[in-house]
C-alpha atoms as a PDB file:
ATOM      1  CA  UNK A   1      -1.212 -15.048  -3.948  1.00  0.00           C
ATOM      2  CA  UNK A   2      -4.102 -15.591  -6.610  1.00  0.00           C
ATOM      3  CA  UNK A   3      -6.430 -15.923  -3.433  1.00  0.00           C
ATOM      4  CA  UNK A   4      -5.418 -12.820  -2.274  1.00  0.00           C
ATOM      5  CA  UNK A   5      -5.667 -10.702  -6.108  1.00  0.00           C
ATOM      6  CA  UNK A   6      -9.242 -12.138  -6.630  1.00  0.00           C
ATOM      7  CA  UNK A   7      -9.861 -10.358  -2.673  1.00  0.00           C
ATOM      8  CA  UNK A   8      -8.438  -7.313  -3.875  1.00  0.00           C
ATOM      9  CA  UNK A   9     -10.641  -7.679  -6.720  1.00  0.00           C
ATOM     10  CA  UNK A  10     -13.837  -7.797  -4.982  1.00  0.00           C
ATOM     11  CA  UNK A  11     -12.839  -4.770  -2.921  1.00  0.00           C
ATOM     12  CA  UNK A  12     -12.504  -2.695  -5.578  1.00  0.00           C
ATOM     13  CA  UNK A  13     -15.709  -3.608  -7.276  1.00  0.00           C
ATOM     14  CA  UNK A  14     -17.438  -3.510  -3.799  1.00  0.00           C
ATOM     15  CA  UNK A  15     -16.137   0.227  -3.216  1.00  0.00           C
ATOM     16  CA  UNK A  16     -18.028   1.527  -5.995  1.00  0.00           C
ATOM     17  CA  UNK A  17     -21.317   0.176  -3.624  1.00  0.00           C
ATOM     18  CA  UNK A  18     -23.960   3.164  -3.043  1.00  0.00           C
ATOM     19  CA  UNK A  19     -23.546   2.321   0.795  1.00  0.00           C
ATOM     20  CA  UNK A  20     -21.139   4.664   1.909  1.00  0.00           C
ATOM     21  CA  UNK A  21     -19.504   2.860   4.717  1.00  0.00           C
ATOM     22  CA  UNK A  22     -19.550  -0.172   3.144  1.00  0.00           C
ATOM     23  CA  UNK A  23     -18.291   1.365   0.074  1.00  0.00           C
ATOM     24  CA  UNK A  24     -15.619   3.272   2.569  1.00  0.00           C
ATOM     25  CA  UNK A  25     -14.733  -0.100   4.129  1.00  0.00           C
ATOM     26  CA  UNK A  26     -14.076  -1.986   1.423  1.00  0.00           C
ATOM     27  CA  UNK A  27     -11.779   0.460  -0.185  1.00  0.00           C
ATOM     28  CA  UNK A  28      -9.754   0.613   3.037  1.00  0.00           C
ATOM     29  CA  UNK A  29      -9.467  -3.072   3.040  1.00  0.00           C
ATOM     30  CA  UNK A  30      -8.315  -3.315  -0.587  1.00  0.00           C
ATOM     31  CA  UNK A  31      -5.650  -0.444   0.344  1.00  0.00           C
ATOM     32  CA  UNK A  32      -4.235  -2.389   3.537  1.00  0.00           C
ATOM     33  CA  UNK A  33      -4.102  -5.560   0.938  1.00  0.00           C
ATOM     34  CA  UNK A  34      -2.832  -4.017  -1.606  1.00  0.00           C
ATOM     35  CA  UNK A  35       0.307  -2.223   0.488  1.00  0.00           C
ATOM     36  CA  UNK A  36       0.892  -5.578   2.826  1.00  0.00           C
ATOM     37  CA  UNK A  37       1.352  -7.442  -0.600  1.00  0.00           C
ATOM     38  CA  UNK A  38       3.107  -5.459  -2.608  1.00  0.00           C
ATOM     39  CA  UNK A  39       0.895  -5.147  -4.941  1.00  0.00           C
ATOM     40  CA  UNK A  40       0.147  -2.657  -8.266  1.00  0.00           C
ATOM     41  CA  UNK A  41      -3.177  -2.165  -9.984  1.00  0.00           C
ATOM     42  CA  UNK A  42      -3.269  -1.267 -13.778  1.00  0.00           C
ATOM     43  CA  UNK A  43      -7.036   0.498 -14.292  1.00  0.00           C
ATOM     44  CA  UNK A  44      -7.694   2.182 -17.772  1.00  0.00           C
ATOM     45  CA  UNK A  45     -11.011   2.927 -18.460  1.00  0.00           C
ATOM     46  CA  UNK A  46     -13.840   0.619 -19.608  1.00  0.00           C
ATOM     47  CA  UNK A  47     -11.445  -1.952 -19.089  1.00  0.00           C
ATOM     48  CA  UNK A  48     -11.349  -4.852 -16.094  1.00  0.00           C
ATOM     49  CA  UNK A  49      -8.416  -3.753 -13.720  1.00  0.00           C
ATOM     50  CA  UNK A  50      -5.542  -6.072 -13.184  1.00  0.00           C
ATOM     51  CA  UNK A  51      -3.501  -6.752 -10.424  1.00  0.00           C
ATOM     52  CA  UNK A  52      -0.280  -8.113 -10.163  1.00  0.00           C
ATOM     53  CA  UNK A  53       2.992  -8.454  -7.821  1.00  0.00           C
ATOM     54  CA  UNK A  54       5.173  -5.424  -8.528  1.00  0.00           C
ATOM     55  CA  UNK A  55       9.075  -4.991  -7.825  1.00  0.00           C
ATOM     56  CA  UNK A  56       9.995  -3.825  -4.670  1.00  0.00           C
ATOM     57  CA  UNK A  57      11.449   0.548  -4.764  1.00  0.00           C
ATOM     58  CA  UNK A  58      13.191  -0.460  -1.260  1.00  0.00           C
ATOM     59  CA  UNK A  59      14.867  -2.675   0.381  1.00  0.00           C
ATOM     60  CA  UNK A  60      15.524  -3.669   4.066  1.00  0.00           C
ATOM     61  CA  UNK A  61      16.428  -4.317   7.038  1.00  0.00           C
ATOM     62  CA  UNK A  62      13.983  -1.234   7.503  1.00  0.00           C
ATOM     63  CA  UNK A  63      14.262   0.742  10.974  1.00  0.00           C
ATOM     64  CA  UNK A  64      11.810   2.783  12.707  1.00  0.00           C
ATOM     65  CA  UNK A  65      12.005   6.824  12.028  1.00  0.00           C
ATOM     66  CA  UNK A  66      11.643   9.102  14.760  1.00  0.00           C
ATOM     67  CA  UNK A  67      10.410  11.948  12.883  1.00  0.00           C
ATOM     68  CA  UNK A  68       9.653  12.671   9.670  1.00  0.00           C
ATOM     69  CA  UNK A  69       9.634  16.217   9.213  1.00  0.00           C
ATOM     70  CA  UNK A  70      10.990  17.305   5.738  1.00  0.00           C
ATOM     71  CA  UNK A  71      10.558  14.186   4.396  1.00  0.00           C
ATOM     72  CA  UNK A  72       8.724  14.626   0.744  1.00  0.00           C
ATOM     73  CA  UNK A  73       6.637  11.282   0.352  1.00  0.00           C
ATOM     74  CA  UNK A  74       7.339   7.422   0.597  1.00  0.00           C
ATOM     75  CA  UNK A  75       9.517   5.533  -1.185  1.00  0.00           C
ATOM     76  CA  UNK A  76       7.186   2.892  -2.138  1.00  0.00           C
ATOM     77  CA  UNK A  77       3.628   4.511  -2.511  1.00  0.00           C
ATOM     78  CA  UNK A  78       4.865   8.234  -3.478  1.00  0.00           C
ATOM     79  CA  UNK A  79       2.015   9.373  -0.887  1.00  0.00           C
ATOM     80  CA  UNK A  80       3.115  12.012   2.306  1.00  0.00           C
ATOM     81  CA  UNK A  81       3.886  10.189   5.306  1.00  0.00           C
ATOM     82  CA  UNK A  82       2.059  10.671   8.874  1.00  0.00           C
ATOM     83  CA  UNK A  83       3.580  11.423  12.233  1.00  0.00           C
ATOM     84  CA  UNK A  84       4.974   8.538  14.271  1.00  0.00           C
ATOM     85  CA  UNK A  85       3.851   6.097  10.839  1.00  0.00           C
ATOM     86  CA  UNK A  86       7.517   6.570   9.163  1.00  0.00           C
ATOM     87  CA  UNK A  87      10.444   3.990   8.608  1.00  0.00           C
ATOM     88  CA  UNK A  88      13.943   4.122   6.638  1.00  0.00           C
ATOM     89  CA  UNK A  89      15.032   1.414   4.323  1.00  0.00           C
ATOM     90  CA  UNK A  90      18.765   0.457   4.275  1.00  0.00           C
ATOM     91  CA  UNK A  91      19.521   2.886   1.983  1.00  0.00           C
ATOM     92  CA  UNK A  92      17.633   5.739   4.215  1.00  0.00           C
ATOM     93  CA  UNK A  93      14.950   6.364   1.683  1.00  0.00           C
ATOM     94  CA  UNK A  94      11.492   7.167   3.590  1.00  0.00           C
ATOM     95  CA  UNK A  95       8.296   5.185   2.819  1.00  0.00           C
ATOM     96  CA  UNK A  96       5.306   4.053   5.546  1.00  0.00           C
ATOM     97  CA  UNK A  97       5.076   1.453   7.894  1.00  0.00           C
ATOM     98  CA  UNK A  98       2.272  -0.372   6.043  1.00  0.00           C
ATOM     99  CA  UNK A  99       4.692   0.006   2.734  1.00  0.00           C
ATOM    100  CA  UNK A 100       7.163  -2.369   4.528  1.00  0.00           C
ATOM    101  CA  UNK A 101       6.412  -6.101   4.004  1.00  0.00           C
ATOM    102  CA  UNK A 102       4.795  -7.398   7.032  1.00  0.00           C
ATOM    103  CA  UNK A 103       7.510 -10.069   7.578  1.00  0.00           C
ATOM    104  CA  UNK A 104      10.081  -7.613   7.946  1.00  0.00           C
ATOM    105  CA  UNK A 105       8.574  -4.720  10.087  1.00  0.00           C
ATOM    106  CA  UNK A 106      10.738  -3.284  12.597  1.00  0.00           C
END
């Protein structure tokens, strides 16, 4: 896991790069990371950002959604989901398919 918080790490700092696609990229990359591991990242300012393992809002088995019209925002993440990119958690709350754990996608 510490492998994988010292990537996450370096993706941030590399997304603040004047390159715009590799600035882009890298952000991208630290998102995918960041959702896959459940992770949570504590930035104040002037102040080196941390990242840790947070606590899980949902749990599974998780299904597949069909639609997800009406639905407000994820579970996990709080962000609007996308067409076809929904699931349910076994209590039927919404959240993404990258906010499931990767072990345990339907």
């Amino acid at each position: 896991m510490q492998r994988i918080v010292e990537q996450v790490r370096k993706l941030i700092a590399l997304s603040s790069s004047p390159d715009e696609h590799e600035a882009r990229s890298a952000a991208h990359l630290a998102c995918k990371l960041i959702r896959a591991h459940n992770l949570h990242v504590d930035a104040e300012p002037g102040v080196t950002r941390t990242v840790r393992a947070r606590a899980r809002a949902t749990r599974g088995p998780y299904v597949r959604a069909t639609s997800v019209r009406g639905w407000p925002s994820c579970a996990e993440c709080g962000e609007g989901i996308a067409e076809r990119d929904g699931c349910h958690d076994a209590d039927g709350r919404p959240l993404h398919g990258d906010c499931v754990p990767a072990n345990e996608r339907p």
